[in-house]
Protein backbone atom coordinates (compact mmCIF):
# COMPACT_ATOMS: atom_id res chain seq x y z
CA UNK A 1 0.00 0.00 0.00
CA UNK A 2 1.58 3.16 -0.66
CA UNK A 3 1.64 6.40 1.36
CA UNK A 4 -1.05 8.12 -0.76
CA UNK A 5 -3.88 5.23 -0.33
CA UNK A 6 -3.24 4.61 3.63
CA UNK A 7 -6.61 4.96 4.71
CA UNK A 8 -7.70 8.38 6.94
CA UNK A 9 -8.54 6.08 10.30
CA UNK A 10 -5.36 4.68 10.53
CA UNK A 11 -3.37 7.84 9.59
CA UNK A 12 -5.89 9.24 12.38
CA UNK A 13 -4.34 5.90 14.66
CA UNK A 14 -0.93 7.09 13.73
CA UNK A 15 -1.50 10.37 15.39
CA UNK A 16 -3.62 9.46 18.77
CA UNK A 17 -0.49 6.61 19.29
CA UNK A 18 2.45 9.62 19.09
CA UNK A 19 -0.43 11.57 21.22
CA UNK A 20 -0.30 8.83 23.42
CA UNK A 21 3.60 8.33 23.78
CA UNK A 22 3.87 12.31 24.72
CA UNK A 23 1.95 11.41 28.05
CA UNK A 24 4.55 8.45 28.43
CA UNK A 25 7.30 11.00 28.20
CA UNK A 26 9.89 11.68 31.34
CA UNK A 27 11.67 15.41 31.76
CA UNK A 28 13.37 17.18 29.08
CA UNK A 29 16.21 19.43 28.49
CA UNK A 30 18.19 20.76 25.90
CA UNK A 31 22.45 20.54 25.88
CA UNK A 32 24.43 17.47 25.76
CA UNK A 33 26.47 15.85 28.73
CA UNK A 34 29.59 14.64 28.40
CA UNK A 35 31.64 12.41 30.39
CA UNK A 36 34.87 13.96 30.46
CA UNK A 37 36.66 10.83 31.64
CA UNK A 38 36.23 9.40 28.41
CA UNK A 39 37.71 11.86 26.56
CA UNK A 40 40.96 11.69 24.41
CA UNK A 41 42.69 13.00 27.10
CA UNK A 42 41.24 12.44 29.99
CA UNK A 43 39.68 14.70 33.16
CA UNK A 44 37.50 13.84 35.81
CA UNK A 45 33.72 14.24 35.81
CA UNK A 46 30.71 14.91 33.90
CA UNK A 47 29.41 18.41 32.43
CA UNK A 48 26.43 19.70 31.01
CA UNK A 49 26.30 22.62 27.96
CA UNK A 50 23.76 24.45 26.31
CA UNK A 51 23.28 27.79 24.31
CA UNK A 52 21.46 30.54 26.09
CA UNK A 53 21.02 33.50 24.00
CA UNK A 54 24.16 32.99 21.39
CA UNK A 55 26.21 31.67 24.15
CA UNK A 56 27.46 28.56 25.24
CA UNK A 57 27.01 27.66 29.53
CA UNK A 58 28.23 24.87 30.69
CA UNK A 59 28.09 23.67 34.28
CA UNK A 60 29.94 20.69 35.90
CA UNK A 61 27.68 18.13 36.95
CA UNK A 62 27.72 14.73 39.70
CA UNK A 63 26.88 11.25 38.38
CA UNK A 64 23.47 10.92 39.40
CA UNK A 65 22.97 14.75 37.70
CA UNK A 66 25.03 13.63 34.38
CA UNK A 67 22.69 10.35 33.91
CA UNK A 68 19.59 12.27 34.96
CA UNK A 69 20.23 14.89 32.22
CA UNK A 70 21.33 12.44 29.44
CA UNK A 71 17.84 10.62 29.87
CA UNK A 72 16.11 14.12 29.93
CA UNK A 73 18.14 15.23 26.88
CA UNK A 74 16.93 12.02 24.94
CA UNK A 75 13.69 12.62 26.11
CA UNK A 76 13.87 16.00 24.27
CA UNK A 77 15.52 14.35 20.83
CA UNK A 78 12.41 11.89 21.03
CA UNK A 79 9.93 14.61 21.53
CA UNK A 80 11.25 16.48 18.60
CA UNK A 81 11.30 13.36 16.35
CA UNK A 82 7.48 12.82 17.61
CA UNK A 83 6.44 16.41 16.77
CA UNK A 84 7.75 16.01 13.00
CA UNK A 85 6.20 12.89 12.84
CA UNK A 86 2.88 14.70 14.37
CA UNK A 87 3.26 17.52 11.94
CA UNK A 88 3.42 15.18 8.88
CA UNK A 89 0.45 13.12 9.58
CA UNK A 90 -1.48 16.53 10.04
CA UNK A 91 -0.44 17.79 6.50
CA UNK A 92 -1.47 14.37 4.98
CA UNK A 93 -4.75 14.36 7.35
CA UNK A 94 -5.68 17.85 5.99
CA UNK A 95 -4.98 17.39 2.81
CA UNK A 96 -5.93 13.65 1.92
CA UNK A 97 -9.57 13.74 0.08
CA UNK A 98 -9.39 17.78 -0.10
CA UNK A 99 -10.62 19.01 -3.71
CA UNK A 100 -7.93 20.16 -5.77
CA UNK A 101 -9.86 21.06 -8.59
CA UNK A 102 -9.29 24.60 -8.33
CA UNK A 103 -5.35 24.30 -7.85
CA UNK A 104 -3.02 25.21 -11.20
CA UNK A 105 -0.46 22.14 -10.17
CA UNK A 106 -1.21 19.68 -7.60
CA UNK A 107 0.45 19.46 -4.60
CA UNK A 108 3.09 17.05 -4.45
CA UNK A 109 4.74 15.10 -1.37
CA UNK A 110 7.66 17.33 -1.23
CA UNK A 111 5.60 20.59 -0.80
CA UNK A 112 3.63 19.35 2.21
CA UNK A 113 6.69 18.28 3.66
CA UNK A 114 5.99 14.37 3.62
CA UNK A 115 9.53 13.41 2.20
């Protein structure tokens, strides 16, 4: 079946289940951690760094802090992947069935964003 003939009600399923795994979701942050002990040449502990307003904080962390905020910081990758994904099925939801009689060119995958 290809992407243009998937039926409305499951595109519609598509959407409640990333609905659904938003609920499931833990914290979030943005940054990365790093564990500096694994670095080329290594240092002790574990930082966090982010951008705030075109410049780069970073703040020395504990273990328990460091594995907190990678889990929160994957939790934020996730969301972002889920939100595409959301926005996607939208376009094709709002657009799949509409009459395009009255368009010059029809709109193709790559204008709504779906590849």
């Amino acid at each position: 079946m290809s992407k243009s003939s998937i039926p409305v009600a499951q595109l519609q399923k598509d959407y409640q289940r990333l609905c659904r795994s938003l609920a499931q979701m833990g914290y979030i942050s943005q940054g990365s951690v790093v564990d500096r002990s694994k670095l080329k040449s290594p240092r002790s502990g574990y930082q966090w760094t982010r951008k705030l307003k075109r410049k780069t904080i970073t703040v020395a962390l504990s273990e328990s802090e460091f594995h907190a905020l990678a889990q929160a910081i994957a939790n934020e990758r996730k969301l972002n992947q889920t939100i595409r994904q959301m926005e996607q099925l939208s376009r094709r939801i709002l657009f799949i069935n509409r009459s395009q009689a009255n368009r010059h060119k029809p709109l193709r995958q790559k204008v709504l964003g779906l590849i």
